[in-house]
Protein backbone atom coordinates (compact mmCIF):
# COMPACT_ATOMS: atom_id res chain seq x y z
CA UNK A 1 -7.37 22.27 29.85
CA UNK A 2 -10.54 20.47 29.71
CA UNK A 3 -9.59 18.29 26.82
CA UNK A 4 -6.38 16.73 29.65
CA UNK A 5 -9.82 15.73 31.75
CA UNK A 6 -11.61 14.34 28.84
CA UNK A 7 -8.25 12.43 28.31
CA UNK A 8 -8.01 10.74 32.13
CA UNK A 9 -12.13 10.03 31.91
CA UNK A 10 -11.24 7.64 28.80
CA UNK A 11 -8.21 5.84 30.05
CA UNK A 12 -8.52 1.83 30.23
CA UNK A 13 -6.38 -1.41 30.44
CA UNK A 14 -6.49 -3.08 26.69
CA UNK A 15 -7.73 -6.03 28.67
CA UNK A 16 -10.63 -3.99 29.58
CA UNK A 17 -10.91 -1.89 26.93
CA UNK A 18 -11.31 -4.37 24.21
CA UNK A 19 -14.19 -6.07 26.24
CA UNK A 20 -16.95 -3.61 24.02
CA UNK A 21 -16.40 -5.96 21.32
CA UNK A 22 -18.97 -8.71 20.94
CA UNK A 23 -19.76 -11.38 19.06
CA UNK A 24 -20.72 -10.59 15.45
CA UNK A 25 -19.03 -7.25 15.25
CA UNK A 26 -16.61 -5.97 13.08
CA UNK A 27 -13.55 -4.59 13.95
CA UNK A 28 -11.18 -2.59 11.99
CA UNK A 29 -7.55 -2.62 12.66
CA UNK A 30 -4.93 0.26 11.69
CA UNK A 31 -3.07 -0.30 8.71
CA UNK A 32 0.17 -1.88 7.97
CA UNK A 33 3.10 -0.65 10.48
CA UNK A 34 0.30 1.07 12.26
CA UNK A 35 -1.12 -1.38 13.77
CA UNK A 36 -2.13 -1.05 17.47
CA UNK A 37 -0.24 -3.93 18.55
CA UNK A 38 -1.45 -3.72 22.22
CA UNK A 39 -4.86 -3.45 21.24
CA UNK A 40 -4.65 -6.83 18.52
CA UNK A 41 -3.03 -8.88 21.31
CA UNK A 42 -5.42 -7.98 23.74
CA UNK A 43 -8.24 -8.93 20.95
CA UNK A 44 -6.78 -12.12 20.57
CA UNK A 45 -6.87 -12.94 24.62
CA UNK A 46 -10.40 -12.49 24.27
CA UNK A 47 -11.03 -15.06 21.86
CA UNK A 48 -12.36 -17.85 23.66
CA UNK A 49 -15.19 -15.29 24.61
CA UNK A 50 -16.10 -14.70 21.05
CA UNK A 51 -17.69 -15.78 17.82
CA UNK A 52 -17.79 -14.75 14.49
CA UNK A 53 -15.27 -11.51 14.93
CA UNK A 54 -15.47 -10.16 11.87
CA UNK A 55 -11.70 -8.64 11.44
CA UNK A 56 -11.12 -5.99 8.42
CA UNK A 57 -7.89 -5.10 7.39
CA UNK A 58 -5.41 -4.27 4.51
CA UNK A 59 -1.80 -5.34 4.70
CA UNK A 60 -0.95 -6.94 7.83
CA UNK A 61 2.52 -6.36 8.87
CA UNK A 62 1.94 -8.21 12.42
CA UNK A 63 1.26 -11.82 12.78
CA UNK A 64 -2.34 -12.04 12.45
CA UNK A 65 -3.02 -14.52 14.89
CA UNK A 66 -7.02 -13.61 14.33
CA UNK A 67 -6.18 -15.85 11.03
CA UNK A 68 -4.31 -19.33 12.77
CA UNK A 69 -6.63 -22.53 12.40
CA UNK A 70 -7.64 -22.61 15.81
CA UNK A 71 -9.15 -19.01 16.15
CA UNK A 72 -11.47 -19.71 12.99
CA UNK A 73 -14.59 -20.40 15.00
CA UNK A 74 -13.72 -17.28 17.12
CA UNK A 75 -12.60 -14.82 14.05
CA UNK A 76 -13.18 -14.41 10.55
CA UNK A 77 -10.80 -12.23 8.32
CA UNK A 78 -12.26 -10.22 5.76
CA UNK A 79 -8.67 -9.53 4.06
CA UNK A 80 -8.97 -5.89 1.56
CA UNK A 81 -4.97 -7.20 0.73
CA UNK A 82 -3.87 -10.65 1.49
CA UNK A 83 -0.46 -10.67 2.94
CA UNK A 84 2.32 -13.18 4.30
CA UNK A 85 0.45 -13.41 7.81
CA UNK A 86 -3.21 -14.03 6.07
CA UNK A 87 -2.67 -15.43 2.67
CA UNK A 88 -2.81 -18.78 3.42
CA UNK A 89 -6.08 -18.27 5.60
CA UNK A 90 -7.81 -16.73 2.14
CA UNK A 91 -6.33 -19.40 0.00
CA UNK A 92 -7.90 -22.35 2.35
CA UNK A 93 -11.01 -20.64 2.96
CA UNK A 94 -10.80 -19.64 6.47
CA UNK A 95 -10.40 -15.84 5.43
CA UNK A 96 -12.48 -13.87 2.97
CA UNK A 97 -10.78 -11.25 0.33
CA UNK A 98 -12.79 -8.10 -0.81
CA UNK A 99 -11.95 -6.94 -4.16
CA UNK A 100 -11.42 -3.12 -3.99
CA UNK A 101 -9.08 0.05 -5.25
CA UNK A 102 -7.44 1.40 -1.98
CA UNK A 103 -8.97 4.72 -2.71
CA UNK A 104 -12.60 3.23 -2.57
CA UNK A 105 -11.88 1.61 0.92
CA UNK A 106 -13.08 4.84 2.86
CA UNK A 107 -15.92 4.46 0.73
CA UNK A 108 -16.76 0.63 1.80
CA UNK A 109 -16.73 1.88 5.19
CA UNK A 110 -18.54 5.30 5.10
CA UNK A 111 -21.41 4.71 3.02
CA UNK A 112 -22.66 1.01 4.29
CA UNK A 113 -21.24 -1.41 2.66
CA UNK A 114 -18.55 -2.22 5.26
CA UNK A 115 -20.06 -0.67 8.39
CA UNK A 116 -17.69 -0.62 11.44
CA UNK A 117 -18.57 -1.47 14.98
CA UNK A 118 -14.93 -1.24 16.54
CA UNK A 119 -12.33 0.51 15.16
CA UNK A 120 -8.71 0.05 16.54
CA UNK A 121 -5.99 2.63 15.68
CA UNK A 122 -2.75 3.76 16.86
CA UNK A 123 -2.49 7.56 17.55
CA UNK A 124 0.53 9.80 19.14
CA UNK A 125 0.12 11.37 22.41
CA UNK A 126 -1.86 14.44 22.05
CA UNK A 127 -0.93 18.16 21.62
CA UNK A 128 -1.21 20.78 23.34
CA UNK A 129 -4.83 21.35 21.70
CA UNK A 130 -5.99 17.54 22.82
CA UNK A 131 -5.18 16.28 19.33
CA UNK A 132 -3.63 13.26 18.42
CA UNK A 133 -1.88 12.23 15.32
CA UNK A 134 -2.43 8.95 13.57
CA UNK A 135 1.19 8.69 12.51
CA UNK A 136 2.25 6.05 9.89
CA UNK A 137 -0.85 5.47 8.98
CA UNK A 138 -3.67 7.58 7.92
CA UNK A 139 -5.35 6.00 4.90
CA UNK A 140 -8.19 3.81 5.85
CA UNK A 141 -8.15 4.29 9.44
CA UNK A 142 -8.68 7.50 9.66
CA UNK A 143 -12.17 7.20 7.92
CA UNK A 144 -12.65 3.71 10.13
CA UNK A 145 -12.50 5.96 13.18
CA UNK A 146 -14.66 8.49 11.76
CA UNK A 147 -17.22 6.29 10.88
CA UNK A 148 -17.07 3.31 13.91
CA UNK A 149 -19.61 3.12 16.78
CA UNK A 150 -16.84 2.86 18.61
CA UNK A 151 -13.08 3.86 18.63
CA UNK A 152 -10.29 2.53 20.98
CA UNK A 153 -6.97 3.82 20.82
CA UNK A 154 -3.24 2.63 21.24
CA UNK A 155 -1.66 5.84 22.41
CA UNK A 156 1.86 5.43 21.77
CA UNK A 157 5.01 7.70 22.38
CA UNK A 158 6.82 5.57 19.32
CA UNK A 159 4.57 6.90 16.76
CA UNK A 160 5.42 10.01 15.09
CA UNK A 161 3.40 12.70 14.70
CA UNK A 162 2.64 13.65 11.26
CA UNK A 163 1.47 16.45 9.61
CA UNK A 164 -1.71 17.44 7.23
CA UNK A 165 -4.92 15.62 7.77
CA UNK A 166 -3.62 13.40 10.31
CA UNK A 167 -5.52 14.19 13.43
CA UNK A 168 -7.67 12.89 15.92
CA UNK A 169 -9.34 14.96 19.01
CA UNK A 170 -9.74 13.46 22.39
CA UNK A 171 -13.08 13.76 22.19
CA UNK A 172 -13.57 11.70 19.78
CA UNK A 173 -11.77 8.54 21.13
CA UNK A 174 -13.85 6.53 23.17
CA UNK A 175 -11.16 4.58 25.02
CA UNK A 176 -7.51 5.43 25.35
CA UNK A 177 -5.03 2.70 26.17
CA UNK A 178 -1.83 4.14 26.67
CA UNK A 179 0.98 1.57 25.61
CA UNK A 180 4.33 2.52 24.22
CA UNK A 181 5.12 -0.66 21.89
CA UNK A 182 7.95 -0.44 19.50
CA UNK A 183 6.77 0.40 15.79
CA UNK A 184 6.41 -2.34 13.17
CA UNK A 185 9.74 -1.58 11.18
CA UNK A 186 10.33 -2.82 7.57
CA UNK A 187 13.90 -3.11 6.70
CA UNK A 188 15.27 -2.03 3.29
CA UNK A 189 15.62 -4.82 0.88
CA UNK A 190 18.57 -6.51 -0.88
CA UNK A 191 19.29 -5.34 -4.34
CA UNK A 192 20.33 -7.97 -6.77
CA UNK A 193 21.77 -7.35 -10.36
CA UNK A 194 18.24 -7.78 -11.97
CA UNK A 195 16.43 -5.71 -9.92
CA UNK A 196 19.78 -3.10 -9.82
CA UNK A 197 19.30 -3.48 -14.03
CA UNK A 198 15.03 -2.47 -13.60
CA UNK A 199 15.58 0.53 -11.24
CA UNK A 200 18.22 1.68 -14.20
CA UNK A 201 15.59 1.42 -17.10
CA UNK A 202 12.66 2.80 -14.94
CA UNK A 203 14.62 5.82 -13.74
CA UNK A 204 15.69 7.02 -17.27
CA UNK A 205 11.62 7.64 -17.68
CA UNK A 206 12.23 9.98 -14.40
CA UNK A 207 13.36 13.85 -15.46
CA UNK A 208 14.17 16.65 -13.38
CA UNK A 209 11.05 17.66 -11.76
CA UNK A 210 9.51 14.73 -11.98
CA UNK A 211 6.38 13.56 -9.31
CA UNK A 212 7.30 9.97 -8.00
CA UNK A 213 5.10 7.46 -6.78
CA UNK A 214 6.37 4.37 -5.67
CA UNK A 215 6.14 1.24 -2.77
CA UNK A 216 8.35 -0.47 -1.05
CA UNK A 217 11.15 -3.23 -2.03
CA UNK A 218 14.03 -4.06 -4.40
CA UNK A 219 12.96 -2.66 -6.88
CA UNK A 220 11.35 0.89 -6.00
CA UNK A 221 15.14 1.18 -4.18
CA UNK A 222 17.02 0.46 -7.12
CA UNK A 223 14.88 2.81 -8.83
CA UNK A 224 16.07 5.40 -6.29
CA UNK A 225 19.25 4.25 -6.16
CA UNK A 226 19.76 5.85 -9.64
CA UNK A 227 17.94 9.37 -9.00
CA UNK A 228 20.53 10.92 -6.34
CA UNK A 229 21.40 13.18 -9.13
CA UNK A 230 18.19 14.19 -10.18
CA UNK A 231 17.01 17.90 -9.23
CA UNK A 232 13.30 18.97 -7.86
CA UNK A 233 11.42 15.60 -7.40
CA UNK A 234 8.16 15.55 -5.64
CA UNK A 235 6.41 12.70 -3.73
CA UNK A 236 3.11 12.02 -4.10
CA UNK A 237 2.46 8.40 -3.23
CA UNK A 238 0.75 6.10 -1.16
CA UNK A 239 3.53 5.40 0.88
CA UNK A 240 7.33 5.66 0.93
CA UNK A 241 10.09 3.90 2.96
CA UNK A 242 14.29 5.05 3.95
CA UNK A 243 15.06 5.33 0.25
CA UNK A 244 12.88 8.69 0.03
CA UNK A 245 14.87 10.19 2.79
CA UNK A 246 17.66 9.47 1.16
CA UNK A 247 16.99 11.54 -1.72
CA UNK A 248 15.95 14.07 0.49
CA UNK A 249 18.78 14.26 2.11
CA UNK A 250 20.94 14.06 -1.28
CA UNK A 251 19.06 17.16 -2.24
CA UNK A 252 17.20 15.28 -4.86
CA UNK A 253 13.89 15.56 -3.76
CA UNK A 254 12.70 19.28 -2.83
CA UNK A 255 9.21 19.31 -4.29
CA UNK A 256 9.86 22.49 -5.23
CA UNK A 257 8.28 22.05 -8.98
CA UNK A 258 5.23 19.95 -7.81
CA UNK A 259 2.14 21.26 -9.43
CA UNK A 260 -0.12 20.17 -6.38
CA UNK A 261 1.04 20.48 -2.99
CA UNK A 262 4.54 22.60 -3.98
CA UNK A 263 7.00 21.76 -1.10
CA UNK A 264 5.44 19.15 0.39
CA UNK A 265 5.53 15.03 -0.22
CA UNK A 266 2.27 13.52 0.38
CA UNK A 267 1.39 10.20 1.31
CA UNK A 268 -1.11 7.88 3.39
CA UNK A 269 0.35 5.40 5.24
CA UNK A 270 4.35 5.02 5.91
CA UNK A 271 6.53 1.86 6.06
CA UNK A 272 10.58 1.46 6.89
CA UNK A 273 12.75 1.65 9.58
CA UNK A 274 12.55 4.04 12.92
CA UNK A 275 14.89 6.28 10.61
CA UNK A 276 11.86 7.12 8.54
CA UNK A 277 9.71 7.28 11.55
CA UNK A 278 12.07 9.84 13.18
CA UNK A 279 12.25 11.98 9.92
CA UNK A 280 8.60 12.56 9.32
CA UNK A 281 7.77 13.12 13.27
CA UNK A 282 6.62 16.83 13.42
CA UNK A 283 8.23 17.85 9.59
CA UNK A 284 6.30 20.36 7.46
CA UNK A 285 7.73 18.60 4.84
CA UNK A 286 5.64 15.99 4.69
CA UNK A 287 2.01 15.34 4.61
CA UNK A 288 -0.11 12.27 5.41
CA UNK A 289 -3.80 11.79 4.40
CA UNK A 290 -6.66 9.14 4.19
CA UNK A 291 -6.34 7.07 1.13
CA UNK A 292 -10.02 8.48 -0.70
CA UNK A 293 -8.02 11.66 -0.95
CA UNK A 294 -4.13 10.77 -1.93
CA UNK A 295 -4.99 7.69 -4.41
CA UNK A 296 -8.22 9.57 -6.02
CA UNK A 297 -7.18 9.22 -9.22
CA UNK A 298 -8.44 12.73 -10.29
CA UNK A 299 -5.98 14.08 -7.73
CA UNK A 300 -3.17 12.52 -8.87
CA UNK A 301 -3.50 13.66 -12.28
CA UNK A 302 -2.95 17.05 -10.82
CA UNK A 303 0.50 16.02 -10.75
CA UNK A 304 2.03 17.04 -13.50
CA UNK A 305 4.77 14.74 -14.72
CA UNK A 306 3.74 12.23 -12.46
CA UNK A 307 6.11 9.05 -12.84
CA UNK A 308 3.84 5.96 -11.15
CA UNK A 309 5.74 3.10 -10.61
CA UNK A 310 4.40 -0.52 -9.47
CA UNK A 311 5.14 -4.18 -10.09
CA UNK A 312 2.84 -7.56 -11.61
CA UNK A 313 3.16 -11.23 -10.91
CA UNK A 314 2.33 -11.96 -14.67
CA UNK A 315 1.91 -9.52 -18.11
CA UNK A 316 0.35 -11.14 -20.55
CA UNK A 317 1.10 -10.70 -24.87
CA UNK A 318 -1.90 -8.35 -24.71
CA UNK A 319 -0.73 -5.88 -22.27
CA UNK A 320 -2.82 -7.06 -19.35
CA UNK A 321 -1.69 -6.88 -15.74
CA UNK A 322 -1.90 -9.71 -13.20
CA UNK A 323 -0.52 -8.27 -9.86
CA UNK A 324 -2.11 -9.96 -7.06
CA UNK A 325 -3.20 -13.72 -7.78
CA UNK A 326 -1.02 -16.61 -8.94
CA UNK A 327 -3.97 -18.95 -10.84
CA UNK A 328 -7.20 -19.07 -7.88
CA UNK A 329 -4.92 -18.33 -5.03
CA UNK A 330 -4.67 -14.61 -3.98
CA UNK A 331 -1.32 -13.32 -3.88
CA UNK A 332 -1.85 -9.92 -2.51
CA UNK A 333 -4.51 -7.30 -3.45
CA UNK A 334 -5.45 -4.68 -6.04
CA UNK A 335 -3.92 -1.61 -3.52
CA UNK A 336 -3.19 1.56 -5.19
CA UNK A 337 -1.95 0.19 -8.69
CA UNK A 338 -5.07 0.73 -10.65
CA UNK A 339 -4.85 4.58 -8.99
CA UNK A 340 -2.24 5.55 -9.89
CA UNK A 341 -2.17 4.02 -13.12
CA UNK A 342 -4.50 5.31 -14.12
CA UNK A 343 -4.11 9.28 -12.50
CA UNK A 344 -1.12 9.09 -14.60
CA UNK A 345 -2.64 8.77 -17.73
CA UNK A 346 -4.69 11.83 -16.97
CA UNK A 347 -1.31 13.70 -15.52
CA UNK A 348 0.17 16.05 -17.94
CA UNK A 349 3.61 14.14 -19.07
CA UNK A 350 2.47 11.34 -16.35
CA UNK A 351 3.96 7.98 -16.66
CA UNK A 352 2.65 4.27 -15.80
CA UNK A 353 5.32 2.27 -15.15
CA UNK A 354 5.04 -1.63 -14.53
CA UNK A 355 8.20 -3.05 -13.40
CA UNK A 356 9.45 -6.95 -12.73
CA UNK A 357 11.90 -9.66 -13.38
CA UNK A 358 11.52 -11.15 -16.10
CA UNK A 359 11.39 -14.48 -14.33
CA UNK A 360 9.67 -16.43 -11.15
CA UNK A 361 10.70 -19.37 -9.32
CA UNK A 362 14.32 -18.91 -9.62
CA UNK A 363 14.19 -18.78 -13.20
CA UNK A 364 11.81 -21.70 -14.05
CA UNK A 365 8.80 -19.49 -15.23
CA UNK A 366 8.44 -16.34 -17.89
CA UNK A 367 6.40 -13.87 -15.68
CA UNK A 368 6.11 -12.48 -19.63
CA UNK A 369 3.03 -15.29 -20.66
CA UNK A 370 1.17 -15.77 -23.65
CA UNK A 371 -2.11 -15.88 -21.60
CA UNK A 372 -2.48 -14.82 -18.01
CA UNK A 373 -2.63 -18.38 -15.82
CA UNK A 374 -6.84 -20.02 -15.77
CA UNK A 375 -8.17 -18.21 -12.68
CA UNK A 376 -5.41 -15.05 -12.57
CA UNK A 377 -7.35 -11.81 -11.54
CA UNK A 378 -6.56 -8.75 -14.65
CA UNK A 379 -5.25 -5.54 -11.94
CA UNK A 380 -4.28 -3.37 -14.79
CA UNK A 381 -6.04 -3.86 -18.06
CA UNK A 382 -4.66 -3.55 -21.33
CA UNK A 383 -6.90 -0.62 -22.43
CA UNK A 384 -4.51 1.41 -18.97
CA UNK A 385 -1.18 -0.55 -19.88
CA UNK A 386 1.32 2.40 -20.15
CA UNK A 387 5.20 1.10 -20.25
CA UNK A 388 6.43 -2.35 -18.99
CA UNK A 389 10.03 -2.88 -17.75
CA UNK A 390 12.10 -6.05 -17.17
CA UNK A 391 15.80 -6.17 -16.67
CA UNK A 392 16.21 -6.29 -20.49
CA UNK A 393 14.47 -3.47 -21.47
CA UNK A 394 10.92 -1.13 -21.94
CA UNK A 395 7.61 -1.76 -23.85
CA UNK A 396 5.77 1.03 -24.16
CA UNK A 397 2.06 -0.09 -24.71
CA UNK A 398 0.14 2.83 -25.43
CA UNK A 399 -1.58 3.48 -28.67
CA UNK A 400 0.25 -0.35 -29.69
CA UNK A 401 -1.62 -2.42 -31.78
CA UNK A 402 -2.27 -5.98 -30.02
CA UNK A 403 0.86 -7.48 -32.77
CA UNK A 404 3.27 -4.56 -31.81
CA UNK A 405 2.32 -5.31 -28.21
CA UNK A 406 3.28 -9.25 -28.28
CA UNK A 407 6.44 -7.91 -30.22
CA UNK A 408 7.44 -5.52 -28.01
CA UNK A 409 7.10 -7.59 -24.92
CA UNK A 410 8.93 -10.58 -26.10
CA UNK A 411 11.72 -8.22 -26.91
CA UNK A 412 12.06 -7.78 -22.86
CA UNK A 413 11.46 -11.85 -21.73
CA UNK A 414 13.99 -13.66 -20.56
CA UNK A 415 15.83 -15.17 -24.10
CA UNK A 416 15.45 -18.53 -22.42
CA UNK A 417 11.43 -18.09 -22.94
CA UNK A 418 11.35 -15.16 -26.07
CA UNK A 419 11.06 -18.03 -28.75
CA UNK A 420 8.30 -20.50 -26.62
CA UNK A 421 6.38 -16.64 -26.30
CA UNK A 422 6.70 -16.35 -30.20
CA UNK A 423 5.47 -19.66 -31.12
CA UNK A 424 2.61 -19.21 -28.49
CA UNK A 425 1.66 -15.69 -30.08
CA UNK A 426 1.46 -17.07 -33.52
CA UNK A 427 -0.78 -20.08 -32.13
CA UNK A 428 -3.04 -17.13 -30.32
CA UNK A 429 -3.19 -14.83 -33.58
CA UNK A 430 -1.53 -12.20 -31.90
CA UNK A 431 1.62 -12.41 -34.81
């Protein structure tokens, strides 16, 4: 087939391949557990060769070395979602972080505002039709390769290939490295007795039929955890981990009664263990596309009886959402919160659920507050507040009056902070 000649013209060493990236470009790097590990390490080789690198990416599951004190003369990180690896190079100025709902990233990207001189993704091998899949994660990249000057890829025999609009033809890759690197894997987390109590609460909002969208973590798993009996749920998400398949597999999950995309769970980018990676490689049942698509918030209020489920750092007495910044320093990022919160207000019978301890710091602080901490970023305002949930309990917010609010929400603190909140909301007007 021609395409198999196409194929051998682009082949390349990442050493060599990574050489059409100069000085003063920017590079975007596949997302998350997608990352083109080869492709980043050869990068980073390079660095005493380069200068002002501008590297764009969302959350980094790798180690980032673009972001270590040493490479900041070489690199700079223009962060979309701070994470463990490049938090602390945002928070002490060596990093930059972009405000931006995940669904607009495309956007940023396409249109100017983010223009992209290299993108580097991670693709399967390709098909018999020369076209290869970009596996766990779709979302951003996708629309970075579309849109770069130039595209290198990590082909890699570890990444799945998934279905839907997950696809990239030889032809349009302008240098294939072929490296077979194990996947980024996220193991499932440990469930403690709080967040065991929050999946509880959030999963009696979840009926029979019911549209899920969730992340990854305790609490999303609790919240699973407690829907094995459940009958016809559908995925629609921005990404899912192990605890989907096993709902799948407990015959929970069919997406039989899904009002957009019956039969199928869609998602954008993937993160979990090489069990998940094995169960969506090559399954109809699942499809993956870019982020402008699956977290458009007038998609997801196709969904009827959507149930959107995410977490804060801080709520405030008002109803507003802090979810990525403690104070000044950035936490994590805006992401897909504000998307699906607010597709689910539009979703006939959608819910917007906001669950988290009660607590922080091992119980020293009320993540329930009076007034969001001087400097916290508001992810989720109070005018899209739907239903909070703590271990103790749900406040539903919508169509509360600001007193019924501060009420409600003191009713689900920790009891160690409910009467300090109620002295504070009196001081504040808000009882």
């Amino acid at each position: 087939m021609h395409w198999k000649h196409e194929y051998r013209k682009r082949l390349s060493g990442a050493e060599d391949a990574v050489k059409i990236i100069g000085s003063g470009d920017r590079v975007v790097i596949g997302h998350a557990c997608g990352e083109p590990q080869a492709l980043t390490r050869a990068l980073i080789d390079r660095a005493s060769e380069l200068e002002n690198v501008e590297v764009v990416h969302m959350v980094p599951m790798g180690s980032a070395e673009y972001c270590r004190p040493e490479m900041a003369h070489h690199f700079r990180h223009n962060a979309l979602f701070a994470g463990g690896s490049t938090r602390r190079a945002v928070n002490e100025g060596r990093a930059d972080y972009t405000p931006c709902f995940f669904h607009e990233v495309p956007g940023l990207l396409r249109n100017g505002h983010l223009p992209v001189d290299v993108a580097l993704i991670q693709v399967s091998p390709p098909d018999e039709f020369g076209f290869c899949s970009y596996g766990v994660s779709v979302d951003y990249t996708k629309p970075a390769a579309e849109s770069a000057k130039h595209v290198i890829a990590q082909v890699n025999r570890h990444n799945p290939r998934t279905l839907g609009d997950s696809f990239i033809h030889v032809r349009d890759i302008g240098i294939i490295v072929e490296a077979d690197s194990p996947l980024i894997e996220m193991p499932k987390a440990e469930i403690t007795p709080v967040e065991r109590a929050i999946g509880e609460h959030v999963a009696s909002l979840v009926t029979d039929g019911s549209t899920l969208q969730l992340g990854i973590g305790a609490i999303p798993d609790a919240v699973l955890s407690f829907l094995k009996n459940k009958r016809d749920l559908g995925i629609h998400t921005e990404m899912f981990s192990d605890g989907v398949v096993d709902l799948v597999e407990a015959g929970a999950v069919t997406c039989r009664r899904k009002s957009l995309h019956p039969g199928r769970m869609v998602c954008t980018f993937l993160m979990g263990t090489r069990r998940l990676y094995d169960f969506v490689n090559d399954n109809p049942m699942v499809g993956m596309y870019s982020v402008d698509y699956t977290n458009d918030p007038w998609v997801i209020a196709q969904n009827d009886n959507l149930v959107a489920i995410n977490s804060s750092l801080q709520v405030d007495l008002q109803g507003q959402c802090c979810s990525e910044a403690i104070g000044f320093r950035q936490y994590s990022g805006t992401g897909g919160q504000v998307d699906f919160v607010r597709g689910a207000a539009r979703a006939r019978n959608g819910k917007g659920v906001i669950a988290m301890p009660s607590t922080a710091g091992g119980g020293r602080f009320s993540r329930i507050v009076v007034a969001l901490d001087r400097g916290a970023a508001v992810t989720t305002s109070r005018n899209d507040v739907d239903t909070v949930v703590t271990e103790y309990g749900l406040a539903q917010m919508r169509g509360k009056s600001l007193k019924q609010r501060a009420h409600d929400l003191i009713a689900i603190a920790h009891p160690d902070f409910r009467e300090g909140l109620r002295e504070g909301a009196k001081e504040a007007g808000l009882l």
